[in-house]
C-alpha atoms as a PDB file:
ATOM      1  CA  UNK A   1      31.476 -23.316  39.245  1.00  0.00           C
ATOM      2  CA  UNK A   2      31.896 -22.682  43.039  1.00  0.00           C
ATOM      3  CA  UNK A   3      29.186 -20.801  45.315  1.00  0.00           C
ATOM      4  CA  UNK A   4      31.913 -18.128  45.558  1.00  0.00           C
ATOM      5  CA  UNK A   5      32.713 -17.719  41.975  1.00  0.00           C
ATOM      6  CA  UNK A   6      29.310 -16.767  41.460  1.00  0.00           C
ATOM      7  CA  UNK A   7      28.942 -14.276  43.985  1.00  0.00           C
ATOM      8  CA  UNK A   8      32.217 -12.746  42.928  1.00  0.00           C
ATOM      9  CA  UNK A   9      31.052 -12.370  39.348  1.00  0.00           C
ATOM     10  CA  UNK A  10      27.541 -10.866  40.686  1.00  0.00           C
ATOM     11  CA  UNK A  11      29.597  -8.095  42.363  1.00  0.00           C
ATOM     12  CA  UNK A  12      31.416  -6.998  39.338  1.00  0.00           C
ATOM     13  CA  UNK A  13      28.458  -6.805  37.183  1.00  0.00           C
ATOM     14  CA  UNK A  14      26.982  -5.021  39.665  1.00  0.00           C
ATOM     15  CA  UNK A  15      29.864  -2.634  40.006  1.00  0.00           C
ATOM     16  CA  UNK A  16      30.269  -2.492  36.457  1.00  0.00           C
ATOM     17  CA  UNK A  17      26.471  -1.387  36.113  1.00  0.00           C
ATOM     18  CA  UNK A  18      26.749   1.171  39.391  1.00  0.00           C
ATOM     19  CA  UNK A  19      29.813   2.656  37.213  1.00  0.00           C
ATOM     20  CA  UNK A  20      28.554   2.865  34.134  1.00  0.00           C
ATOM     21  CA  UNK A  21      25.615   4.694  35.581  1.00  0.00           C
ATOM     22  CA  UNK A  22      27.368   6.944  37.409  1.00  0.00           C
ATOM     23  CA  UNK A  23      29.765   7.673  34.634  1.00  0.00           C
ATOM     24  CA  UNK A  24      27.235   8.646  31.732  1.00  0.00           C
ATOM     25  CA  UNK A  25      25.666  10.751  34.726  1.00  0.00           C
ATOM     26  CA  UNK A  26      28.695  12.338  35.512  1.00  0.00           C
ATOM     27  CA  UNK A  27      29.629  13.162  31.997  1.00  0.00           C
ATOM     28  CA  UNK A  28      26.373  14.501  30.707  1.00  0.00           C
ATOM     29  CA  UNK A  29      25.596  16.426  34.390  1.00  0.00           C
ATOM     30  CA  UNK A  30      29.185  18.129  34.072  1.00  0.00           C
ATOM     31  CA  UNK A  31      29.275  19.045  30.401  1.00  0.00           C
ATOM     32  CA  UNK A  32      24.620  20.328  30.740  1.00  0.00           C
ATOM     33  CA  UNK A  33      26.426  22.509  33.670  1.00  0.00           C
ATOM     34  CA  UNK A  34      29.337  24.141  31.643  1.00  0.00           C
ATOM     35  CA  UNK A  35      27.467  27.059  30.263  1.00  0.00           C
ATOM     36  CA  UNK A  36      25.920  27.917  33.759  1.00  0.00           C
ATOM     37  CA  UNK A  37      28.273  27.076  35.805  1.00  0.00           C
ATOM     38  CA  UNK A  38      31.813  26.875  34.147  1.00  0.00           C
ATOM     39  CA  UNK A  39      35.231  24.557  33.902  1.00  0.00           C
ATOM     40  CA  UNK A  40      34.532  24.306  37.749  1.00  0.00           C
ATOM     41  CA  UNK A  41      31.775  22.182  37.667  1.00  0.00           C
ATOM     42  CA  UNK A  42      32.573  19.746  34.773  1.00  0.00           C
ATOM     43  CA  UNK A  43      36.181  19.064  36.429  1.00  0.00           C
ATOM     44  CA  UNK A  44      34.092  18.700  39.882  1.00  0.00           C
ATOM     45  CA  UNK A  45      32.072  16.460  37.679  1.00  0.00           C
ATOM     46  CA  UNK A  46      35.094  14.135  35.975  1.00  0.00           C
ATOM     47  CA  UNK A  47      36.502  14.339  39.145  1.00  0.00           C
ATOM     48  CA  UNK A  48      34.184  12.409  40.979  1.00  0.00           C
ATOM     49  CA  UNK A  49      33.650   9.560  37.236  1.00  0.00           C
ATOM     50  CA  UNK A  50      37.605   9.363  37.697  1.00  0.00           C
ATOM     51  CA  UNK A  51      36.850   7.875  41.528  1.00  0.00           C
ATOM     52  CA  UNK A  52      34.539   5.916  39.939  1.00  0.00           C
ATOM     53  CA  UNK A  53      36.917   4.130  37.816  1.00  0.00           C
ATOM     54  CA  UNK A  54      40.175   4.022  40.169  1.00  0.00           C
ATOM     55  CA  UNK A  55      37.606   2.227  42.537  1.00  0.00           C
ATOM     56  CA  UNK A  56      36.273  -0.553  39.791  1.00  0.00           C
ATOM     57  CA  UNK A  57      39.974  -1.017  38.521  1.00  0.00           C
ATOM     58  CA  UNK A  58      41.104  -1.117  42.627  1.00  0.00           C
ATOM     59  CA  UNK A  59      38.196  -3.925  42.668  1.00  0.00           C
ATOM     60  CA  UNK A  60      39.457  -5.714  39.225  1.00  0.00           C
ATOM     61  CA  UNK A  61      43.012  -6.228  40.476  1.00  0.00           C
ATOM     62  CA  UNK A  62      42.187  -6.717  44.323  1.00  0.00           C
ATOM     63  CA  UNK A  63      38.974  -7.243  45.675  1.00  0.00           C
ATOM     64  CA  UNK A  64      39.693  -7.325  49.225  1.00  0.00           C
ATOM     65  CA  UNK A  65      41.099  -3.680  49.049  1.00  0.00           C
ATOM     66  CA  UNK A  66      38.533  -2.965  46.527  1.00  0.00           C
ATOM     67  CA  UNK A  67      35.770  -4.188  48.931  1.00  0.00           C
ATOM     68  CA  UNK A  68      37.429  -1.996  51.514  1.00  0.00           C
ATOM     69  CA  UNK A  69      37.119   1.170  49.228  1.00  0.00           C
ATOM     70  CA  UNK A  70      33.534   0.420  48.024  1.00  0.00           C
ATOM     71  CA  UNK A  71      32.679   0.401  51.393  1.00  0.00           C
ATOM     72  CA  UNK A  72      35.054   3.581  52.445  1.00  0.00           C
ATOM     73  CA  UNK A  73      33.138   5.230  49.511  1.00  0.00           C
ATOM     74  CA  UNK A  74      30.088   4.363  50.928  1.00  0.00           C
ATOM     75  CA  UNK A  75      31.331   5.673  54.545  1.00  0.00           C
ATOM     76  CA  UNK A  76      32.141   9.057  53.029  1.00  0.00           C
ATOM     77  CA  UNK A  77      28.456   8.965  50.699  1.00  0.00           C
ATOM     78  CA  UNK A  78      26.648   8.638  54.559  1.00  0.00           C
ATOM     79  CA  UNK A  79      28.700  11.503  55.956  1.00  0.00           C
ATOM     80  CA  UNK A  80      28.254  13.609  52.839  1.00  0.00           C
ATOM     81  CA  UNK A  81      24.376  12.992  52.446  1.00  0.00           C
ATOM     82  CA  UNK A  82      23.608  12.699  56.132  1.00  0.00           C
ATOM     83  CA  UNK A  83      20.669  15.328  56.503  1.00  0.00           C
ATOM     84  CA  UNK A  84      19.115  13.468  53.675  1.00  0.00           C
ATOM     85  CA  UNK A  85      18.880   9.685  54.509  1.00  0.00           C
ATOM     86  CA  UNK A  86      16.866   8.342  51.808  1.00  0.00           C
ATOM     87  CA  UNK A  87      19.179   9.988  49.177  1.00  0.00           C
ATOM     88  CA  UNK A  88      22.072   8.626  50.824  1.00  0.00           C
ATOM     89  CA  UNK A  89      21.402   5.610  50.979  1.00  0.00           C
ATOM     90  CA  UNK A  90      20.193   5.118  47.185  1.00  0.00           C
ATOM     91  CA  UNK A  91      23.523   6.084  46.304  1.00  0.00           C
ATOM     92  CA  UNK A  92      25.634   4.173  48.424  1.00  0.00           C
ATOM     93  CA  UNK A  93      23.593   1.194  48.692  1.00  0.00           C
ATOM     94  CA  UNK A  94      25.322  -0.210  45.697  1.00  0.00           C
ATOM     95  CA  UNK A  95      28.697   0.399  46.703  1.00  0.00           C
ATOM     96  CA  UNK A  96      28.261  -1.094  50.407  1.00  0.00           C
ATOM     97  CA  UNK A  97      26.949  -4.042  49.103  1.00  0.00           C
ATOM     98  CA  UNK A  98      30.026  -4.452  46.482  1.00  0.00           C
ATOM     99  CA  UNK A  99      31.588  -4.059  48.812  1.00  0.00           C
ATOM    100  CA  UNK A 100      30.348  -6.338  51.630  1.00  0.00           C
ATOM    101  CA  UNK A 101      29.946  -8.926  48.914  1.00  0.00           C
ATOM    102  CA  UNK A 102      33.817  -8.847  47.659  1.00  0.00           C
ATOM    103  CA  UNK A 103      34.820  -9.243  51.599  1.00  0.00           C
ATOM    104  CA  UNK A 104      32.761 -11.974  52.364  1.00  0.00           C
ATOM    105  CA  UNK A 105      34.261 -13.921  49.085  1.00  0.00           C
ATOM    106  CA  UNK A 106      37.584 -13.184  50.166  1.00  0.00           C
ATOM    107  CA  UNK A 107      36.923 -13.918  53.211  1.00  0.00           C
ATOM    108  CA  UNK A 108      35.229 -17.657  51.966  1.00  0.00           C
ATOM    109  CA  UNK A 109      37.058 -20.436  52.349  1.00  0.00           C
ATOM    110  CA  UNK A 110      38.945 -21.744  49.441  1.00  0.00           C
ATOM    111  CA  UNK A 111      39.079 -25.801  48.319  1.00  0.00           C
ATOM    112  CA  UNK A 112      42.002 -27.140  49.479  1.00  0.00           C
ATOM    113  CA  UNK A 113      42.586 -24.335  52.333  1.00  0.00           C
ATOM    114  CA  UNK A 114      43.603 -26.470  55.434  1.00  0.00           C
ATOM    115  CA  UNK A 115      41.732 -23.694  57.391  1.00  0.00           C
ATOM    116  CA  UNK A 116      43.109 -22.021  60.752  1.00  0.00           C
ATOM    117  CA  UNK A 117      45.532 -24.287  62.824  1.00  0.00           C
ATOM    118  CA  UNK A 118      45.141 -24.924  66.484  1.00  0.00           C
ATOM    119  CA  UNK A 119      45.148 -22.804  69.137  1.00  0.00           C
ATOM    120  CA  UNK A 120      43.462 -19.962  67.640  1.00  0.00           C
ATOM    121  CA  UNK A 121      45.123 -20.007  64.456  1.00  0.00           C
ATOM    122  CA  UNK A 122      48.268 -20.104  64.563  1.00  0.00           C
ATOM    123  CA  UNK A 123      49.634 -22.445  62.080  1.00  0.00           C
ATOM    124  CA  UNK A 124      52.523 -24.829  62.606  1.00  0.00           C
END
């Protein structure tokens, strides 16, 4: 099993753990706010657990693009939680470094890959 097989199947249980997390949170936060708060807050609430899972499938079925939107979602986490650092970063930690993790196994060279051609790439 190659170096980069590994680190690809480290990402996705990692993902898969981040997910599950934030689903059960999610689920349990929207329907312990539906007396208090209303429909409003438990769609809010699904809203945010249906992300959740467009990004892991996006990941499953592409993992360049789905390293691209871990790390969007991670982005957006920063600007949404900027006065408070520390909690933005605890929750978008995880997804960043998905994220990072699925580009840099793309990004890995493959056996058999002849690599970039001469002259800066460009292959003949």
């Amino acid at each position: 099993m190659g170096v980069a097989r590994i680190i690809r199947w480290i990402a996705r249980i990692l993902l898969i753990l981040w997910a599950v997390f934030w689903l059960c949170f999610n689920v349990a936060s929207g329907f312990g706010e539906l007396a208090e708060h209303g429909v409003g807050s438990l769609v809010n609430h699904l809203v945010v657990a249906g992300l959740i899972v467009t990004a892991l499938l996006i990941v499953w079925r592409n993992e360049l693009l789905g390293g691209i939107v871990l790390l969007a979602l991670g982005v957006l986490g920063q600007v949404l939680f900027h006065p408070r650092a520390n909690v933005a970063w605890s929750l978008t930690a995880p997804p960043v470094l998905v994220g990072l993790l699925l580009v840099a196994v793309r990004a890995w060279p493959r056996p058999g890959d002849p690599g970039p051609g001469p002259a800066g790439g460009a292959a003949r």
